[in-house]
C-alpha atoms as a PDB file:
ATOM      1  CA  UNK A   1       1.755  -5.538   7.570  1.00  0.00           C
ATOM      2  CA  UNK A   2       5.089  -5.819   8.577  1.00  0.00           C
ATOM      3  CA  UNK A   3       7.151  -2.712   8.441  1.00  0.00           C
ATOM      4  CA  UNK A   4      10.781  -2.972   7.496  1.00  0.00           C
ATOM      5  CA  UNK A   5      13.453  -0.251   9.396  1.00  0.00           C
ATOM      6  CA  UNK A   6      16.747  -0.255   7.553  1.00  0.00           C
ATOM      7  CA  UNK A   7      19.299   0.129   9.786  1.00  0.00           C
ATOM      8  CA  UNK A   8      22.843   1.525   8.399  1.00  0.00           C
ATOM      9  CA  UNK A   9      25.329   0.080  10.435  1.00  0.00           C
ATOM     10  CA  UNK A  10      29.076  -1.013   9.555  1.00  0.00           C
ATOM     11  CA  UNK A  11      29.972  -2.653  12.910  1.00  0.00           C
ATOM     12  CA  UNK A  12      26.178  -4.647  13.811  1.00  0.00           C
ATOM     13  CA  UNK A  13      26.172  -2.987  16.931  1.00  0.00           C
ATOM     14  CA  UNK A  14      22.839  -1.451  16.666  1.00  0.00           C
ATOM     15  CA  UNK A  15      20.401  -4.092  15.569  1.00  0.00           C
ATOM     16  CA  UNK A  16      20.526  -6.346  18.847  1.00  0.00           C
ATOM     17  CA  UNK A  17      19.618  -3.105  20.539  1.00  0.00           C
ATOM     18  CA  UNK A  18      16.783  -2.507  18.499  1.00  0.00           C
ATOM     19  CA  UNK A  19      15.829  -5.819  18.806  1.00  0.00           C
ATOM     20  CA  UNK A  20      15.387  -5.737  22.440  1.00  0.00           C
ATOM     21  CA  UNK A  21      13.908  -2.360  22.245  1.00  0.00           C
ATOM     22  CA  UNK A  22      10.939  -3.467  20.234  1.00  0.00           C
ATOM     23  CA  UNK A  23      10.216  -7.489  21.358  1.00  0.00           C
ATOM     24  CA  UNK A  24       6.874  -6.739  21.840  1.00  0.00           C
ATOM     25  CA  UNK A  25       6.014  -4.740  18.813  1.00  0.00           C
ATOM     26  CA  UNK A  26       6.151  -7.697  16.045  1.00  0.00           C
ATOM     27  CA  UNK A  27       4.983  -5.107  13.274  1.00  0.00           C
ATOM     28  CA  UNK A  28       8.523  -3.539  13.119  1.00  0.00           C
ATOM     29  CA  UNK A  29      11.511  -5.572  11.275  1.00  0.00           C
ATOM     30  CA  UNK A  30      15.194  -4.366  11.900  1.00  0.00           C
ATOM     31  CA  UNK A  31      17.576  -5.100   8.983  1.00  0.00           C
ATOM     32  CA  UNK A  32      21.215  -4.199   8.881  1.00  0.00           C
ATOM     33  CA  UNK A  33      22.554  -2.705   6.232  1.00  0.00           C
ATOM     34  CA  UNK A  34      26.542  -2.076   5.389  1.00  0.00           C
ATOM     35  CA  UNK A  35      27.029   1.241   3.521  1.00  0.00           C
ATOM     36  CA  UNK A  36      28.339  -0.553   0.849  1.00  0.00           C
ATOM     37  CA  UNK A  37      24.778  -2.833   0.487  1.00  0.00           C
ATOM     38  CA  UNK A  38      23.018   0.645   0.194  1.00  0.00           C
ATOM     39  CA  UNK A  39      22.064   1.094  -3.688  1.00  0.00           C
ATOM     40  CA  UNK A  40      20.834  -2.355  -3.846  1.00  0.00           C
ATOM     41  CA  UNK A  41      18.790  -1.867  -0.044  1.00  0.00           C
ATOM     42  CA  UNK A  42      17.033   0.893  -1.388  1.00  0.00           C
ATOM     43  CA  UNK A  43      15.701  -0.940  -4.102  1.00  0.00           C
ATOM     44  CA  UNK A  44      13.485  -2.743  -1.501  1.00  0.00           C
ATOM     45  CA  UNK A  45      12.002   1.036   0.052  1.00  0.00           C
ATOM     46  CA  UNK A  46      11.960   0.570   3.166  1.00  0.00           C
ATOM     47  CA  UNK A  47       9.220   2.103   5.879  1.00  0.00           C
ATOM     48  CA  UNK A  48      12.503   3.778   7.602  1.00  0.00           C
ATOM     49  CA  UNK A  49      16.082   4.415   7.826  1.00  0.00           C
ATOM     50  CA  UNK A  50      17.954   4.802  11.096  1.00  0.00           C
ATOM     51  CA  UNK A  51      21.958   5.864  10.511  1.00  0.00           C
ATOM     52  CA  UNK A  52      24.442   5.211  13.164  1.00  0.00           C
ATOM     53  CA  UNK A  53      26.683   8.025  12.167  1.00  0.00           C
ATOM     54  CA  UNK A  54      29.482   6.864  14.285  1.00  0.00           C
ATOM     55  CA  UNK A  55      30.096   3.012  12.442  1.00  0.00           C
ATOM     56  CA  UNK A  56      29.900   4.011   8.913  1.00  0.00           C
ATOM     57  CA  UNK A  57      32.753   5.058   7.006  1.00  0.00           C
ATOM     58  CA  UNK A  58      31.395   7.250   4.525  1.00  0.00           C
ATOM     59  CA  UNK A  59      30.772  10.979   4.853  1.00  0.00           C
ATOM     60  CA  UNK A  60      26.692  11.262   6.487  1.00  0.00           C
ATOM     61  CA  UNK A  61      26.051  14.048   4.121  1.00  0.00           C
ATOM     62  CA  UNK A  62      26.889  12.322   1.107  1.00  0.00           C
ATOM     63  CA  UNK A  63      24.870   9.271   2.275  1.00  0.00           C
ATOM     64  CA  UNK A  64      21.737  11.392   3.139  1.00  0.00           C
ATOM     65  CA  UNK A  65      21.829  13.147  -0.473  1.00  0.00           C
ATOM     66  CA  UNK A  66      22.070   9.444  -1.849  1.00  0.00           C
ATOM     67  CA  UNK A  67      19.156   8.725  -0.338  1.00  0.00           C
ATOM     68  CA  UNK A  68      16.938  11.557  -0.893  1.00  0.00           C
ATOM     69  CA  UNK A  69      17.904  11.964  -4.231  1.00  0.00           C
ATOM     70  CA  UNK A  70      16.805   8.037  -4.842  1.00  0.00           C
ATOM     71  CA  UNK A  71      13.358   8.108  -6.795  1.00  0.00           C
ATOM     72  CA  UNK A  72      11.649   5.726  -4.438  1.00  0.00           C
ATOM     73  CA  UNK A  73      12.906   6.651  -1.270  1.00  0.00           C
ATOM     74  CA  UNK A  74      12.150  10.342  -1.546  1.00  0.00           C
ATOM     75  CA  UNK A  75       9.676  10.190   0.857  1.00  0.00           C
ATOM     76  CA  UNK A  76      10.938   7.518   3.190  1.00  0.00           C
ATOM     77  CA  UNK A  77      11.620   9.167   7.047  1.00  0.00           C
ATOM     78  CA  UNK A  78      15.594   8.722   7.956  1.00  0.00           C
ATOM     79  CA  UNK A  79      16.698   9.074  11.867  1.00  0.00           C
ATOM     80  CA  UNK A  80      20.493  10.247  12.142  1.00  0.00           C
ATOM     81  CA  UNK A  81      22.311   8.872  15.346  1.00  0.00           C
ATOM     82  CA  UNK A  82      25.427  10.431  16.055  1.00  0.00           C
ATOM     83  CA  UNK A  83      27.679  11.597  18.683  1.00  0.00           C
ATOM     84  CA  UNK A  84      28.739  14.223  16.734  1.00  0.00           C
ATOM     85  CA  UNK A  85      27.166  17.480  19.290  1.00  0.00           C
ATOM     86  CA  UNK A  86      28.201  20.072  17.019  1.00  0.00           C
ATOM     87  CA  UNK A  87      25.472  22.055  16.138  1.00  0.00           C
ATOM     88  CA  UNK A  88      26.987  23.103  12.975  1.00  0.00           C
ATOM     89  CA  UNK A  89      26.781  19.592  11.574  1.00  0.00           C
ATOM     90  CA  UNK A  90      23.692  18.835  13.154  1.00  0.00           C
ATOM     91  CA  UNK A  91      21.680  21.668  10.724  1.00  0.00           C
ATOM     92  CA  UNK A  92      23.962  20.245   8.094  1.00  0.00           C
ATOM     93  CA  UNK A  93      22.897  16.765   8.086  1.00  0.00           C
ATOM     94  CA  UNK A  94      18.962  18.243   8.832  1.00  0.00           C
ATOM     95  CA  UNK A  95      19.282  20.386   5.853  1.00  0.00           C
ATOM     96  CA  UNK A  96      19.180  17.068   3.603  1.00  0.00           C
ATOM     97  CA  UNK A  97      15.881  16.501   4.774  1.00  0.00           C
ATOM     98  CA  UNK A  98      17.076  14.108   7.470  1.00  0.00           C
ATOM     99  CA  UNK A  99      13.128  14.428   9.998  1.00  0.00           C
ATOM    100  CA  UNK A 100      15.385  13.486  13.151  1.00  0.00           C
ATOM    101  CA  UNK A 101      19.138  13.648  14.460  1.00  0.00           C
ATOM    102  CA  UNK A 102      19.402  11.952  17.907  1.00  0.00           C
ATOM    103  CA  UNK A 103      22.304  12.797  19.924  1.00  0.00           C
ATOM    104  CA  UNK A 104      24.488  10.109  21.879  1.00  0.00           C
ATOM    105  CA  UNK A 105      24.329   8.777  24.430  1.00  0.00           C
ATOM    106  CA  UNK A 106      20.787   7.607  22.967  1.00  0.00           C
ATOM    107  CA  UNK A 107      17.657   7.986  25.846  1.00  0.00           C
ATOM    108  CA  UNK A 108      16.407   4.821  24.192  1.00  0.00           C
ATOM    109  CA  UNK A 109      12.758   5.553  25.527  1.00  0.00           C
ATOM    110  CA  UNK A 110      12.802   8.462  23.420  1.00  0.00           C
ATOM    111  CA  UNK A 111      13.976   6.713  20.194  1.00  0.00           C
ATOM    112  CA  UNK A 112      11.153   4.544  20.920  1.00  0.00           C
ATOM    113  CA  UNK A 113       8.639   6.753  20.623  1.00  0.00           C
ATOM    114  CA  UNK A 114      10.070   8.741  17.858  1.00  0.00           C
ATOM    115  CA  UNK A 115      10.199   5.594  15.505  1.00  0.00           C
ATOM    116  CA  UNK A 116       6.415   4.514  17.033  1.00  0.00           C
ATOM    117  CA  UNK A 117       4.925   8.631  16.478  1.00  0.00           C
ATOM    118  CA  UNK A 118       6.734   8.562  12.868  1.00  0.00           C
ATOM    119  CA  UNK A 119       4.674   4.738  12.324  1.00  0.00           C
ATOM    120  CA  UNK A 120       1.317   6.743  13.189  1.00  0.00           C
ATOM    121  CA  UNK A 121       2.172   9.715  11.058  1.00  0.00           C
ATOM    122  CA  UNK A 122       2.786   7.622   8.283  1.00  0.00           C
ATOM    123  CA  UNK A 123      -0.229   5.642   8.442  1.00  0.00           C
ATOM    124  CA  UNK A 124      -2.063   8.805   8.523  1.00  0.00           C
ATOM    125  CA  UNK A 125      -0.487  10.954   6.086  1.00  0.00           C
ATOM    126  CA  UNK A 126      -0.368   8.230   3.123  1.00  0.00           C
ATOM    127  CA  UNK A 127      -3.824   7.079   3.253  1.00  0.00           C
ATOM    128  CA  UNK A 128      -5.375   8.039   0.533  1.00  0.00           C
ATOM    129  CA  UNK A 129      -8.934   9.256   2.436  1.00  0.00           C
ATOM    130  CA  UNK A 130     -10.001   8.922   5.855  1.00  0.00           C
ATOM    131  CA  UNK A 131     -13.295   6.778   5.105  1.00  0.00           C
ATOM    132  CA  UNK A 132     -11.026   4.129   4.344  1.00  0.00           C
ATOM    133  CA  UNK A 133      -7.587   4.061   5.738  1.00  0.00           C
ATOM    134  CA  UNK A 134      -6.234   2.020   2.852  1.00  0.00           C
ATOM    135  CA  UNK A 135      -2.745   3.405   1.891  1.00  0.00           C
ATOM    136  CA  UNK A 136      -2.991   5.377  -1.098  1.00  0.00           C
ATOM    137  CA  UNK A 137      -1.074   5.824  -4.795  1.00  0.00           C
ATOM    138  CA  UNK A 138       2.413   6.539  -3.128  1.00  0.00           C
ATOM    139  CA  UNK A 139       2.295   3.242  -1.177  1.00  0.00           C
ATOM    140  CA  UNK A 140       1.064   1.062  -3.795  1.00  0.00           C
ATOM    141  CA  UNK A 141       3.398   1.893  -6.378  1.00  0.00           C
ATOM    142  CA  UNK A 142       5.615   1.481  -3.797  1.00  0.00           C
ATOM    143  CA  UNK A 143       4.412  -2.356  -2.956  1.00  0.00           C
ATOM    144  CA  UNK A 144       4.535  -3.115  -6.422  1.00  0.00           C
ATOM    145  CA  UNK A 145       8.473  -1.796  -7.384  1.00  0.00           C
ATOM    146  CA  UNK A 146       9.269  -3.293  -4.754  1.00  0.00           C
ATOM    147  CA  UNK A 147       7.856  -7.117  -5.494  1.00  0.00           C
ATOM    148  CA  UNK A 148       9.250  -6.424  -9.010  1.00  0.00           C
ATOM    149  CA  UNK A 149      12.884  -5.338  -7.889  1.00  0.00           C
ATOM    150  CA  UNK A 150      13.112  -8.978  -5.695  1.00  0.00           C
ATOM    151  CA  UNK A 151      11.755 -10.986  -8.690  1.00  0.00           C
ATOM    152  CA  UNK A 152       8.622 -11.858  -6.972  1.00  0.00           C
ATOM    153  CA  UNK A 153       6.431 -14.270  -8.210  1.00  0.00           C
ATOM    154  CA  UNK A 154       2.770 -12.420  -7.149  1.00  0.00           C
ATOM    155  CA  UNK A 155      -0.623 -11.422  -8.130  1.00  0.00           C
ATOM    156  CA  UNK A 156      -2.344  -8.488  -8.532  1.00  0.00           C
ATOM    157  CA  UNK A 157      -6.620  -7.690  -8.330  1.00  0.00           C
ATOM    158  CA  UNK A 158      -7.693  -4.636  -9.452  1.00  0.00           C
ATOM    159  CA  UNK A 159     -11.393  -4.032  -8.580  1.00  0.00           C
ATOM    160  CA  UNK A 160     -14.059  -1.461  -8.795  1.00  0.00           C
ATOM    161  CA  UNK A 161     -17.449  -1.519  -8.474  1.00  0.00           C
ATOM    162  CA  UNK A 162     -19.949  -1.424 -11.629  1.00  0.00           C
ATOM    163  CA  UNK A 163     -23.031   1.286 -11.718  1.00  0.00           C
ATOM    164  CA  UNK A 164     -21.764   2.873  -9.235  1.00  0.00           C
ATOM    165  CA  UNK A 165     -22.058   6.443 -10.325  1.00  0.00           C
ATOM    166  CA  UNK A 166     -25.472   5.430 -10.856  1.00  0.00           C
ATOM    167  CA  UNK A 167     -25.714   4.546  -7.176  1.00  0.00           C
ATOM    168  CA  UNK A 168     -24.314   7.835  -6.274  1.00  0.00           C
ATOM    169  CA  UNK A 169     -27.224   9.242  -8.443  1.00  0.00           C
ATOM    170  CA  UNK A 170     -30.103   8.083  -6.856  1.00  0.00           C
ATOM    171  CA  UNK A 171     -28.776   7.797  -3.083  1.00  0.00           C
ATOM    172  CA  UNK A 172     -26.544  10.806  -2.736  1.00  0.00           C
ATOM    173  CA  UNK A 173     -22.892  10.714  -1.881  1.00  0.00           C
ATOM    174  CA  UNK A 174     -23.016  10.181   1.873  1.00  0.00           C
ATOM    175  CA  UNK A 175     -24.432   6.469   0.667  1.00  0.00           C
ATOM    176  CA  UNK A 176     -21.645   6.277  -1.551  1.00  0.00           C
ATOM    177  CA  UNK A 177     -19.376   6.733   1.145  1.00  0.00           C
ATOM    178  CA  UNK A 178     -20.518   4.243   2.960  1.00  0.00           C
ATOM    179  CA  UNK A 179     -20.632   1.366   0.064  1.00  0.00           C
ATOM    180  CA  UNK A 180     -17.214   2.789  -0.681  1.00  0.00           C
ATOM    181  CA  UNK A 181     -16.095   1.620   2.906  1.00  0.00           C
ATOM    182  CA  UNK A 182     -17.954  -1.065   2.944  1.00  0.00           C
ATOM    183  CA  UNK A 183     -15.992  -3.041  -0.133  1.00  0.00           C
ATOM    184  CA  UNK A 184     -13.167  -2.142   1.155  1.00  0.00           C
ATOM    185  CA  UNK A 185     -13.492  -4.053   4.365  1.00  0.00           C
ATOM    186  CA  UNK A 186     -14.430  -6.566   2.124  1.00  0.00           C
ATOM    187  CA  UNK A 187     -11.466  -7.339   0.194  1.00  0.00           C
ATOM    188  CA  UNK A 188      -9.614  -6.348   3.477  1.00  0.00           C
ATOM    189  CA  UNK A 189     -11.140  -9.475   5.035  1.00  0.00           C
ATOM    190  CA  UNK A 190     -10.749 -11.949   2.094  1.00  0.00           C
ATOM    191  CA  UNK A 191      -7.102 -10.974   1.753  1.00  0.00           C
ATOM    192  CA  UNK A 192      -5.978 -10.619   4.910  1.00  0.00           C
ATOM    193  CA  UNK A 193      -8.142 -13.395   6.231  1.00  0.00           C
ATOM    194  CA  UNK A 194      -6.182 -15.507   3.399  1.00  0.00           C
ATOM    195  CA  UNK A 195      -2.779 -14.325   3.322  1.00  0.00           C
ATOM    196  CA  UNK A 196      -1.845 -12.300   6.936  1.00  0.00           C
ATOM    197  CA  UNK A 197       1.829 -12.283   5.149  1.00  0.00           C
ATOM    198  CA  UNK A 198       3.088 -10.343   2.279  1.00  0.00           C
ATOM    199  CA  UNK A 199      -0.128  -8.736   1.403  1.00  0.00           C
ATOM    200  CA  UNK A 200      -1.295  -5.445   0.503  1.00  0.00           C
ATOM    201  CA  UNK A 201      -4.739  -3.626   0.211  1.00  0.00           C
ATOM    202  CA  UNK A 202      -4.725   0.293  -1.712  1.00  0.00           C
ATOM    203  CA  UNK A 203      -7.392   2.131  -2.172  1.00  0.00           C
ATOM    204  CA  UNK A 204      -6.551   3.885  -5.803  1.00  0.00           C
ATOM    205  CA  UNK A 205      -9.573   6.692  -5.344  1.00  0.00           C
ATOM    206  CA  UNK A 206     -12.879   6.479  -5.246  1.00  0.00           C
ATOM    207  CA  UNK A 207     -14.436   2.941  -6.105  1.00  0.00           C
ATOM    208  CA  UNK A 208     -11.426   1.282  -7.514  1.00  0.00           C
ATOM    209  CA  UNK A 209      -8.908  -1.281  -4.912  1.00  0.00           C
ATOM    210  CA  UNK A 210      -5.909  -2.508  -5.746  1.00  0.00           C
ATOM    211  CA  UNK A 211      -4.745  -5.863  -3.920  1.00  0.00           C
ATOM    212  CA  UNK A 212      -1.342  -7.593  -3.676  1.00  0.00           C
ATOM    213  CA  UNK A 213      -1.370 -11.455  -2.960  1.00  0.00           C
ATOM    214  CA  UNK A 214       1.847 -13.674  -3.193  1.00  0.00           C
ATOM    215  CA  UNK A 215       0.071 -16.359  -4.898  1.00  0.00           C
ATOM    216  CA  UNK A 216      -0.351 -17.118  -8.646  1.00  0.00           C
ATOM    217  CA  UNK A 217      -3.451 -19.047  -7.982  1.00  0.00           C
ATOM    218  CA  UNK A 218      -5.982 -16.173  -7.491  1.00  0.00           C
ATOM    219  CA  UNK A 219      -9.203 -17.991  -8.236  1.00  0.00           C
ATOM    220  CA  UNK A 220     -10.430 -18.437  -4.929  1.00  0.00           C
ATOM    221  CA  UNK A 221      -9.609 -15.403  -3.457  1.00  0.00           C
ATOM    222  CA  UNK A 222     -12.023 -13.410  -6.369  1.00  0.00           C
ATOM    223  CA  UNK A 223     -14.903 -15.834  -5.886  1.00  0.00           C
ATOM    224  CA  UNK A 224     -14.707 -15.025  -1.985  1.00  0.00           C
ATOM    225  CA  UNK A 225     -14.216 -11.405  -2.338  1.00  0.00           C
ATOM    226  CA  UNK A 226     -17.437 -11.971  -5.073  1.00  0.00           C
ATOM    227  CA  UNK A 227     -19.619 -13.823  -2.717  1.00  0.00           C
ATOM    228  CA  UNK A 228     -19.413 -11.863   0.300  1.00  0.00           C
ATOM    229  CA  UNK A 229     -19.523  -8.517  -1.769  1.00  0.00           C
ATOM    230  CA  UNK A 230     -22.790  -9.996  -3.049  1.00  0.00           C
ATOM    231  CA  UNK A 231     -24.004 -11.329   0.293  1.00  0.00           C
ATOM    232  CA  UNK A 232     -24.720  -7.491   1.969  1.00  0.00           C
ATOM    233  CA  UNK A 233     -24.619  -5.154  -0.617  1.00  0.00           C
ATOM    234  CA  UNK A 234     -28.406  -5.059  -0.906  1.00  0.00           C
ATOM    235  CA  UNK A 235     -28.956  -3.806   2.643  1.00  0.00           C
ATOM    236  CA  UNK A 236     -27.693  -1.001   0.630  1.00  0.00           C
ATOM    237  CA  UNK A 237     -30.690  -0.520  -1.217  1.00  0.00           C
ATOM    238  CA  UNK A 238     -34.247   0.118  -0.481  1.00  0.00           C
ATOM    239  CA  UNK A 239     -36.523  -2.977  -0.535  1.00  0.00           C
ATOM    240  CA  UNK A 240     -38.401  -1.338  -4.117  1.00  0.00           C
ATOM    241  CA  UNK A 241     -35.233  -1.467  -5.584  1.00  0.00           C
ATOM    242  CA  UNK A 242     -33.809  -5.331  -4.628  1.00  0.00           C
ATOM    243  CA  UNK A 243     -37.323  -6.043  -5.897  1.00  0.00           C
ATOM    244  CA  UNK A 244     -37.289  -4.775  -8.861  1.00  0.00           C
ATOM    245  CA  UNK A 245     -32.917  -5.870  -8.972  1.00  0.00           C
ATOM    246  CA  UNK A 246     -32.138  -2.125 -10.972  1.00  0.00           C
ATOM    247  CA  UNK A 247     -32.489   1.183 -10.037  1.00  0.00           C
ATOM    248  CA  UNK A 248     -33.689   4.034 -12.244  1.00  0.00           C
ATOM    249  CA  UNK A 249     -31.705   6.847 -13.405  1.00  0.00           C
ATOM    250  CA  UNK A 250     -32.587  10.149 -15.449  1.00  0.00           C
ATOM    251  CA  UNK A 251     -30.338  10.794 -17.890  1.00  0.00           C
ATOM    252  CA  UNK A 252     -29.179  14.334 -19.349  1.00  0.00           C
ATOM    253  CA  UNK A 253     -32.383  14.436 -21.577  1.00  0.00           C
ATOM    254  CA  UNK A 254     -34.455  13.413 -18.775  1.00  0.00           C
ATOM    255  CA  UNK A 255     -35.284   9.793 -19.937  1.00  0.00           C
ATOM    256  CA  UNK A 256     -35.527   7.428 -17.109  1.00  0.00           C
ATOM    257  CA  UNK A 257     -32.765   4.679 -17.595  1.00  0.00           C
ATOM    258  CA  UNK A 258     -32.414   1.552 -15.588  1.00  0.00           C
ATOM    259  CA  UNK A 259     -29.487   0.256 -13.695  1.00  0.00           C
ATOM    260  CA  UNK A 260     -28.468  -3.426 -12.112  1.00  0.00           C
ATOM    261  CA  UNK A 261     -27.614  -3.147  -8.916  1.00  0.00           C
ATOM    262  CA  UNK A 262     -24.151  -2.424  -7.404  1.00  0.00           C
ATOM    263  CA  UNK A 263     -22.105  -5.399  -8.180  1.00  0.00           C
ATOM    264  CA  UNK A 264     -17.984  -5.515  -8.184  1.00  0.00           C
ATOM    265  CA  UNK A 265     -15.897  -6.645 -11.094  1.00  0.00           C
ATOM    266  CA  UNK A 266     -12.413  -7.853 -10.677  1.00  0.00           C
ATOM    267  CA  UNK A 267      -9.523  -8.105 -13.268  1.00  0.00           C
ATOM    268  CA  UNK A 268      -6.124 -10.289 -11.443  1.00  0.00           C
ATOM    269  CA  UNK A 269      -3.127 -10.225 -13.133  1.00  0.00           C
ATOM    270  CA  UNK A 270      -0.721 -12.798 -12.880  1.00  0.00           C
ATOM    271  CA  UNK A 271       3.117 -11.607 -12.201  1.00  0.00           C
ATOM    272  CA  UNK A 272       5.523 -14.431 -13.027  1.00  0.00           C
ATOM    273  CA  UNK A 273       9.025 -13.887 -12.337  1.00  0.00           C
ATOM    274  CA  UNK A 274      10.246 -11.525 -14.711  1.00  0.00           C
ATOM    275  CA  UNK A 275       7.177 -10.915 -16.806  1.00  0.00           C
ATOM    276  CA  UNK A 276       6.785  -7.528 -15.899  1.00  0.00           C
ATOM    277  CA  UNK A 277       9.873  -5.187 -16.240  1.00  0.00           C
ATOM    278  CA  UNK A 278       8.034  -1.765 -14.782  1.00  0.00           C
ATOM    279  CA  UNK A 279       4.305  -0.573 -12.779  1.00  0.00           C
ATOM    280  CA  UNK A 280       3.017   0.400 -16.124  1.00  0.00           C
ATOM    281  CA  UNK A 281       3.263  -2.419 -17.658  1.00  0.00           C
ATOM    282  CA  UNK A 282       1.336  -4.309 -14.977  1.00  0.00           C
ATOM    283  CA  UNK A 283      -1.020  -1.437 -14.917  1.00  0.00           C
ATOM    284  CA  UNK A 284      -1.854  -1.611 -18.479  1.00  0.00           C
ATOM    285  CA  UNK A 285      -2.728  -5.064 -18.438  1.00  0.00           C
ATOM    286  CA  UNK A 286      -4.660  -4.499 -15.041  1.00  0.00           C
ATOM    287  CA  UNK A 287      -7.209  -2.118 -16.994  1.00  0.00           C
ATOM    288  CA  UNK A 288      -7.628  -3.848 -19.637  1.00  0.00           C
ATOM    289  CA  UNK A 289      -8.535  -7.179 -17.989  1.00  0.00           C
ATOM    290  CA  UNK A 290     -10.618  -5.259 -15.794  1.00  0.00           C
ATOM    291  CA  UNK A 291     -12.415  -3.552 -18.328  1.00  0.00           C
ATOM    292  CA  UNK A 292     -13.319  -7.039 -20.130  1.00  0.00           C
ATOM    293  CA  UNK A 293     -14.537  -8.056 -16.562  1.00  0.00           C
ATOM    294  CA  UNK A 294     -17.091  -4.929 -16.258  1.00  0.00           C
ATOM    295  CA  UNK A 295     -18.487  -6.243 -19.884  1.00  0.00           C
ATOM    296  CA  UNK A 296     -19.860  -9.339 -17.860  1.00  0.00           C
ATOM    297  CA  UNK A 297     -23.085  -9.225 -16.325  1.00  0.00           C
ATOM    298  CA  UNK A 298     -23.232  -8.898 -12.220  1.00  0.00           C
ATOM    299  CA  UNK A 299     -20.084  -9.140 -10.185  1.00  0.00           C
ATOM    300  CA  UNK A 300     -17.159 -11.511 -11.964  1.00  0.00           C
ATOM    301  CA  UNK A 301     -13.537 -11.722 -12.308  1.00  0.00           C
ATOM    302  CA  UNK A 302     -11.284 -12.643 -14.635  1.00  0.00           C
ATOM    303  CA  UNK A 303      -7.271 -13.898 -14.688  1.00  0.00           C
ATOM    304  CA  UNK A 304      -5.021 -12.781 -16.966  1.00  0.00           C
ATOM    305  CA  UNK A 305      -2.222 -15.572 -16.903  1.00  0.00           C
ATOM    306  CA  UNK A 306      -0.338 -14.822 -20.563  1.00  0.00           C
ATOM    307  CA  UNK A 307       3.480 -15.071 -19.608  1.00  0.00           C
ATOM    308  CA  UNK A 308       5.958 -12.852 -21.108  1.00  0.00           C
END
């Protein structure tokens, strides 16, 4: 996924630099941004901001305050890059929860690796678990305010897996796990294996995945995300169970009750332009599509494509 790096700028002398810097790190994206572009760049959340202090024209404090006080960009690293040696200022601009103020002349090796060690930290620190290393809540209401804010037309799958506490209660949580991680490099493969561009795969907690496709057609990539989820999953049971296609289950009275197998249920929502006006709205109609979806019998999927 390609990560965008907001560069404030007023003069466009830093973005060639960055440019050559990084030619052989595709992943990173170097906009420039005028100070006067900045409420409407924000909007679009950025994976990083990088200030040159000494070609904007408004005060560096002020700027930093906008941008940490910005509801969606709370969280998003800024690098400061400044002549300005006075320690004084320096704790000044930190103090606004600036992670990094590079003095000038810039040891460009060292900005390097400060923007490539803040990439890893990131990916680290907003995954939601380790046994996936899917980005988590943060990121994908992230992903999603930021398709709305552009007027994107795109699709959204929510999908969790049906019985599967039921799973967890017969082969213990360690099993789990592994199911867990193995759907998600399941959709990870039928999304990213479809669309390498403009895509995004969350992991909301425990069995439930969010994906983000720019496509209003989302047919095919359910019925491949179906079949291949189908295809393995049983080496994920014992050959008794597959036989007999359920598993059995005491309930809180002790009654044996019987299962189906693991399957995975999928409910897409269409975005048109301008049908959704907010997350929750799209999240609304997310669980209640998916719920109908779960009400069907074995793994399925089903598109919601009302318009506004």
């Amino acid at each position: 996924m390609t990560q965008d790096i907001y560069v404030i700028d007023d003069d466009d002398t830093s973005i060639p630099i960055f440019k050559e810097l990084f030619k052989q790190d595709m992943e990173f994206k170097f906009i420039g941004i005028k100070t006067d572009q900045i409420n409407v760049a924000l909007k679009d959340i950025p994976f990083l901001i990088v200030i040159n202090e000494d070609s904007i024209d408004r005060d560096i404090i002020e700027l930093c305050k906008q941008i940490r006080t910005d509801e969606d960009n709370q969280i998003t690293p800024i690098i400061v890059v400044s002549s300005n040696t006075e320690r004084r200022h320096k704790l000044e601009v930190l103090k606004e929860s600036v992670e990094y103020y590079i003095k000038k002349p810039v040891d460009t090796e060292y900005l390097y690796y400060t923007i490539k060690n803040i990439d890893r930290l990131l990916k680290t620190n907003r995954r939601i678990s380790p046994l996936t290393g899917l980005p988590g809540n943060v990121q994908i209401h992230a992903e999603l305010k930021k398709r709305i804010a552009k007027k994107e037309e795109f699709s959204v799958l929510y999908i969790d897996l049906d019985n599967f506490k039921a799973y967890n209660d017969v082969y213990g949580f360690l099993k789990g796990d592994e199911i867990i991680e193995y759907t998600a490099q399941i959709i990870l493969k039928c999304v990213h294996g479809k669309y390498m561009e403009n895509s995004f795969v969350g992991h909301i907690g425990g069995d439930d995945f969010i994906a983000i496709v720019p496509t209003l057609n989302v047919d095919e990539i359910c019925q491949t995300i179906i079949a291949n989820f189908d295809h393995d999953v049983i080496k994920y049971f014992t050959e008794d169970d597959i036989e007999r296609g359920y598993i059995e289950v005491a309930n809180r009275k002790g009654i044996m009750e019987q299962f189906p197998l693991t399957s995975i249920s999928i409910g897409a929502v269409v975005a048109e332009k301008d049908r959704f006006s907010n997350i929750l709205e799209i999240g609304e109609v997310g669980a209640q599509i998916k719920h109908t979806a779960k009400t069907i019998m074995g793994s399925s999927y089903i598109v919601d494509r009302r318009r506004k």
